[in-house]
N, C-alpha and C. Protein backbone atom coordinates (compact mmCIF):
# COMPACT_ATOMS: atom_id res chain seq x y z
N UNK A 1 -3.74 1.55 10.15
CA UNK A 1 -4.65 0.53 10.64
C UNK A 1 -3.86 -0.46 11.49
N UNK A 2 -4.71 -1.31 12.66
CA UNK A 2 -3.53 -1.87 13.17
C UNK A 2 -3.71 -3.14 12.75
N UNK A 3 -2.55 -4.22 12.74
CA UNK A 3 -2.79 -4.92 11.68
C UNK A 3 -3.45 -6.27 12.22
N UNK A 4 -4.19 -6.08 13.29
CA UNK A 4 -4.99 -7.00 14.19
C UNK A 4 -6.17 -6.95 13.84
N UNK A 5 -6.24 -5.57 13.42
CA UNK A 5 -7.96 -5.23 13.18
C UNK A 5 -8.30 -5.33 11.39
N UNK A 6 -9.17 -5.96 11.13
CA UNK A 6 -9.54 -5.91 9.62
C UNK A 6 -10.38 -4.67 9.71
N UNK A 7 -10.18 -3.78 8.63
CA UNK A 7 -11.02 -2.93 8.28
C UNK A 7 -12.75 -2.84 7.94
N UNK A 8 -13.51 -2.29 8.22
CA UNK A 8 -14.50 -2.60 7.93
C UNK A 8 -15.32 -2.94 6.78
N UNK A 9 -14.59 -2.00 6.01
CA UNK A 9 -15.03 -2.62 4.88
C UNK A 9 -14.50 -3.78 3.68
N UNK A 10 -12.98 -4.05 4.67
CA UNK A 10 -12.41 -5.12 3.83
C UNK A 10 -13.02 -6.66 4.76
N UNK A 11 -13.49 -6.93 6.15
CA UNK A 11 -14.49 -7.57 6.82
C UNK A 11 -15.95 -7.22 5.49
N UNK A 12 -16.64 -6.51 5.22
CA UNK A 12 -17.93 -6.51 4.55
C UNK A 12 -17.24 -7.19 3.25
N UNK A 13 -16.44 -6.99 2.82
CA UNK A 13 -15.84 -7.86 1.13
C UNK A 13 -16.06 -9.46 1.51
N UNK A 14 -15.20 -9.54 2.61
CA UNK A 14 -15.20 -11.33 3.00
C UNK A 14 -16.53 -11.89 3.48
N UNK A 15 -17.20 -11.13 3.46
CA UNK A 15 -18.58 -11.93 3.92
C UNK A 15 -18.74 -13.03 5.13
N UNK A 16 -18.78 -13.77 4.86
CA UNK A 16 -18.85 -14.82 5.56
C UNK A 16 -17.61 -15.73 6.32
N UNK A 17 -16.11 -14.90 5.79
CA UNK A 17 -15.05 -15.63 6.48
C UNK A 17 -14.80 -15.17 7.65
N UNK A 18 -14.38 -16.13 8.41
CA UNK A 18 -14.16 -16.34 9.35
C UNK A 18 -12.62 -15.78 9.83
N UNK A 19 -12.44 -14.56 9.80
CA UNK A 19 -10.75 -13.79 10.02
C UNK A 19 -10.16 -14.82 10.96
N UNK A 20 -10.58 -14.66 12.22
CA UNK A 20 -10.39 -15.42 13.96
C UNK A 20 -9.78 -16.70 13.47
N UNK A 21 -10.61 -17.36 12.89
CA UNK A 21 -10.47 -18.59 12.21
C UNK A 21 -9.48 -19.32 11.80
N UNK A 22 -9.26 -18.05 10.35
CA UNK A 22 -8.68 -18.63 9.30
C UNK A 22 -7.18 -18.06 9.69
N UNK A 23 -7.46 -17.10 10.97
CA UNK A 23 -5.76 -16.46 11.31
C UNK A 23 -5.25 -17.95 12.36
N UNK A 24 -6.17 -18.30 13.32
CA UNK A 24 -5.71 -19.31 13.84
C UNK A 24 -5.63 -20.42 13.12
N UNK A 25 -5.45 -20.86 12.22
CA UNK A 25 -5.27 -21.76 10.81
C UNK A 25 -4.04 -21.47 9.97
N UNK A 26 -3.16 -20.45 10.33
CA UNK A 26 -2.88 -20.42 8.78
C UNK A 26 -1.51 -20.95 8.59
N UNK A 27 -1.25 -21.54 9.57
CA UNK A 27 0.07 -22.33 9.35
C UNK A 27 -0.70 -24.03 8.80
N UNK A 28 -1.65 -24.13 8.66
CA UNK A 28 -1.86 -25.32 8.42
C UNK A 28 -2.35 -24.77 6.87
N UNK A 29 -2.62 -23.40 6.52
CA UNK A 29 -2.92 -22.80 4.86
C UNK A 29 -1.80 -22.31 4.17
N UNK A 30 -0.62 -22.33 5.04
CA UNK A 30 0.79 -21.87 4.53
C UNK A 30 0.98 -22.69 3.02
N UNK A 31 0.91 -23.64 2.59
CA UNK A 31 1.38 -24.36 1.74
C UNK A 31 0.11 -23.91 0.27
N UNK A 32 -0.77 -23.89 0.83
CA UNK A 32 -2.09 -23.45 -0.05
C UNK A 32 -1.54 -22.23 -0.53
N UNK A 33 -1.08 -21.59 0.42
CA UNK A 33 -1.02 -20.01 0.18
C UNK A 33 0.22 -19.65 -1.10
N UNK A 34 1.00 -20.77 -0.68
CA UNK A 34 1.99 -20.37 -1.43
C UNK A 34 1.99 -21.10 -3.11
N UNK A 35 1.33 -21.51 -3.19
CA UNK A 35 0.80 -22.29 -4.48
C UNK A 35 -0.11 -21.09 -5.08
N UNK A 36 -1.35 -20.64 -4.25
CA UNK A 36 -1.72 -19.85 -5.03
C UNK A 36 -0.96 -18.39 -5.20
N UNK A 37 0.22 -18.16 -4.15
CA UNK A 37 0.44 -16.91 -4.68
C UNK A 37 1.66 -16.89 -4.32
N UNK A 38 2.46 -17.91 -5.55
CA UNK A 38 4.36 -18.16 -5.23
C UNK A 38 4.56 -16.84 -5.87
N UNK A 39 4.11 -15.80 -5.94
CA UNK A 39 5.19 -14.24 -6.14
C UNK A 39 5.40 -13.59 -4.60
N UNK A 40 4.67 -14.56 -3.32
CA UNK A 40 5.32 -14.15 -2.47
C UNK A 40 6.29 -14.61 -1.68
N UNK A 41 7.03 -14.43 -0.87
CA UNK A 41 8.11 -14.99 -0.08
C UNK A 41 7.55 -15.94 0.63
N UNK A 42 7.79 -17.11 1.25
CA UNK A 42 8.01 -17.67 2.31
C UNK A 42 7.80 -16.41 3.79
N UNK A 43 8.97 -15.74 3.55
CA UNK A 43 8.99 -15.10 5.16
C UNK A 43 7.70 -14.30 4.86
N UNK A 44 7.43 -13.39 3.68
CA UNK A 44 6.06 -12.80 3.54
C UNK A 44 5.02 -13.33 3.97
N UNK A 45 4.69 -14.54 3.48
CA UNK A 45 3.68 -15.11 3.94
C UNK A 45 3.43 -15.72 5.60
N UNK A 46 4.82 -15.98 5.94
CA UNK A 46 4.76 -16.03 7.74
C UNK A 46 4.53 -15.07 8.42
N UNK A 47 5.13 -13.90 7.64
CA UNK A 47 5.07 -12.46 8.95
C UNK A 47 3.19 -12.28 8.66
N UNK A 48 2.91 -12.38 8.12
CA UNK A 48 1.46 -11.77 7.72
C UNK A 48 0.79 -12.68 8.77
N UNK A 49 1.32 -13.89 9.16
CA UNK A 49 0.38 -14.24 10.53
C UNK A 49 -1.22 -14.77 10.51
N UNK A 50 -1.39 -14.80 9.20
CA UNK A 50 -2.97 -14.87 8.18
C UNK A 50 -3.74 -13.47 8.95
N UNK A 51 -2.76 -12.68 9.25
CA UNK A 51 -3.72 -11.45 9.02
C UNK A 51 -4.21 -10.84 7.44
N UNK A 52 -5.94 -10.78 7.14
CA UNK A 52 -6.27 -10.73 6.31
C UNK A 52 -5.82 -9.64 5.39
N UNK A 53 -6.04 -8.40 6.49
CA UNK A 53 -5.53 -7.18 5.96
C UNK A 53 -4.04 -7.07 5.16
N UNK A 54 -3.03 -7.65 6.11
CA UNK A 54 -2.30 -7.79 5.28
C UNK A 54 -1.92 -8.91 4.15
N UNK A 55 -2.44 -10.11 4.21
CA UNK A 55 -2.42 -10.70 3.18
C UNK A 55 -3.26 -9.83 2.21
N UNK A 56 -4.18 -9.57 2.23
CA UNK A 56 -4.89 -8.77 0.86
C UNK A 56 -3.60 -7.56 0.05
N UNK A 57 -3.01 -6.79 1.31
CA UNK A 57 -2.16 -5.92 0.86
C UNK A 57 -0.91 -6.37 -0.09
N UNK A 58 -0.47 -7.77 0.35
CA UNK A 58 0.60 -8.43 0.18
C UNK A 58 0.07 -8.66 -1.21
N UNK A 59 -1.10 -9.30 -1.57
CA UNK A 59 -1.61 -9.89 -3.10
C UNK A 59 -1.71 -8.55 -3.66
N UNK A 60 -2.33 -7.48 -3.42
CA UNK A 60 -2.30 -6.22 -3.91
C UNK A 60 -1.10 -5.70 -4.98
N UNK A 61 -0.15 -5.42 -4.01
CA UNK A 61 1.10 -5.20 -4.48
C UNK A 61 1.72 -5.80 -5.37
N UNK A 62 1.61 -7.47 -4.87
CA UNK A 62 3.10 -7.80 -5.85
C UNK A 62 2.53 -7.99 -6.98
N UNK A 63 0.83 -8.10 -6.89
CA UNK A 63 0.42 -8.80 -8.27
C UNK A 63 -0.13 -7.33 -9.07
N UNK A 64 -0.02 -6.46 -8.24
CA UNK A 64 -0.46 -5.21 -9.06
C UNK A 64 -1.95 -5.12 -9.50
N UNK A 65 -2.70 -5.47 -8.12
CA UNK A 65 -3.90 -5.59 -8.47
C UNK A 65 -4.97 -4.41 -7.35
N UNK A 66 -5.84 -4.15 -8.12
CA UNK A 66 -7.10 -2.95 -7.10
C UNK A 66 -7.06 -3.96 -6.04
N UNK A 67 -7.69 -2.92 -4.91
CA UNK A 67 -7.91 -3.57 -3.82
C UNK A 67 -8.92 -4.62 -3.61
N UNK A 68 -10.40 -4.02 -4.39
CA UNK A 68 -11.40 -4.93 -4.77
C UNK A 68 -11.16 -6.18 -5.43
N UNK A 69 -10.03 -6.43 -6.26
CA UNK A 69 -10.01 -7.38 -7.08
C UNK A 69 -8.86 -8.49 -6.00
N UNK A 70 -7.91 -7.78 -5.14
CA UNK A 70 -7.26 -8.33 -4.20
C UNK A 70 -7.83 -9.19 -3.21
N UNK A 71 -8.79 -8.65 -2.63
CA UNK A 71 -10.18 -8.87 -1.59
C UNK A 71 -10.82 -10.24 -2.59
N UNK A 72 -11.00 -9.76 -3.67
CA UNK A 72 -11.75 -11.28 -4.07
C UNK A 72 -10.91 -12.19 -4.56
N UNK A 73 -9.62 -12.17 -4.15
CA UNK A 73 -8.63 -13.40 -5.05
C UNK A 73 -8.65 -13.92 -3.08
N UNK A 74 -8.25 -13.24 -2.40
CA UNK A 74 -9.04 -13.70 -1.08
C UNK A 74 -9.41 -14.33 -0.48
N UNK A 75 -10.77 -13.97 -0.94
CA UNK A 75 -11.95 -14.54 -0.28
C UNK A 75 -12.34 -15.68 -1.32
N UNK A 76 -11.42 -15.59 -2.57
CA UNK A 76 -11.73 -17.06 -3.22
C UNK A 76 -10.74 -18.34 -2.18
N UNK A 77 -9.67 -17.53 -2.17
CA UNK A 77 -8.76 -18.69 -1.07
C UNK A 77 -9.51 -19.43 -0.11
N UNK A 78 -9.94 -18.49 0.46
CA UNK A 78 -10.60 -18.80 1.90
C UNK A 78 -11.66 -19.24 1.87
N UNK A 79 -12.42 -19.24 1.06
CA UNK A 79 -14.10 -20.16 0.31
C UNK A 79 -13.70 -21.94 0.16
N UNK A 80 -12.27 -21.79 -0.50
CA UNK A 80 -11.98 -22.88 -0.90
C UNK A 80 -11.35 -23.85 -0.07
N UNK A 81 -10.93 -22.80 1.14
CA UNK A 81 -10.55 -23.55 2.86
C UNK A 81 -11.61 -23.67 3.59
N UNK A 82 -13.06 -23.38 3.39
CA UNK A 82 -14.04 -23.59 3.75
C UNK A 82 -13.62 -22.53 5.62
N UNK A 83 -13.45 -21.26 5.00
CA UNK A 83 -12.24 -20.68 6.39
C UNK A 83 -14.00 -19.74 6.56
């Protein structure tokens, strides 16, 4: 996948967020991000660029979680950035 494009059906999980948005934002969500999810790096969380796709992948992994359940730790972030 390229990592510009959200998948379609990980876009249908987020509903209502705003990808465009919340990618042009996310140096101002960097600090949010890392509070809710200090098992990732610093540089992790910069290279990801608030690409969704890979932030979902990034929470996936380290936290050892389904993809569905990744997608909604998410789209709780981003509800709560009003993104």
């Amino acid at each position: 996948m390229d990592g510009a494009v959200i998948s379609e059906n990980t876009e249908a999980l987020l509903g209502q967020a705003d990808p465009a948005r919340f990618r042009g934002k996310w140096k101002l969500h960097l600090r949010a991000a890392k509070i809710a999810w200090a098992g990732l790096s610093d540089d992790e969380l910069l290279a990801s660029e608030g690409r969704l796709d890979l932030l979902i992948s990034l929470v996936q992994e380290r936290y050892a979680l389904s993809a569905p359940e990744a997608t909604r730790r998410v789209t709780n972030f981003l509800s709560m950035r009003d993104c």
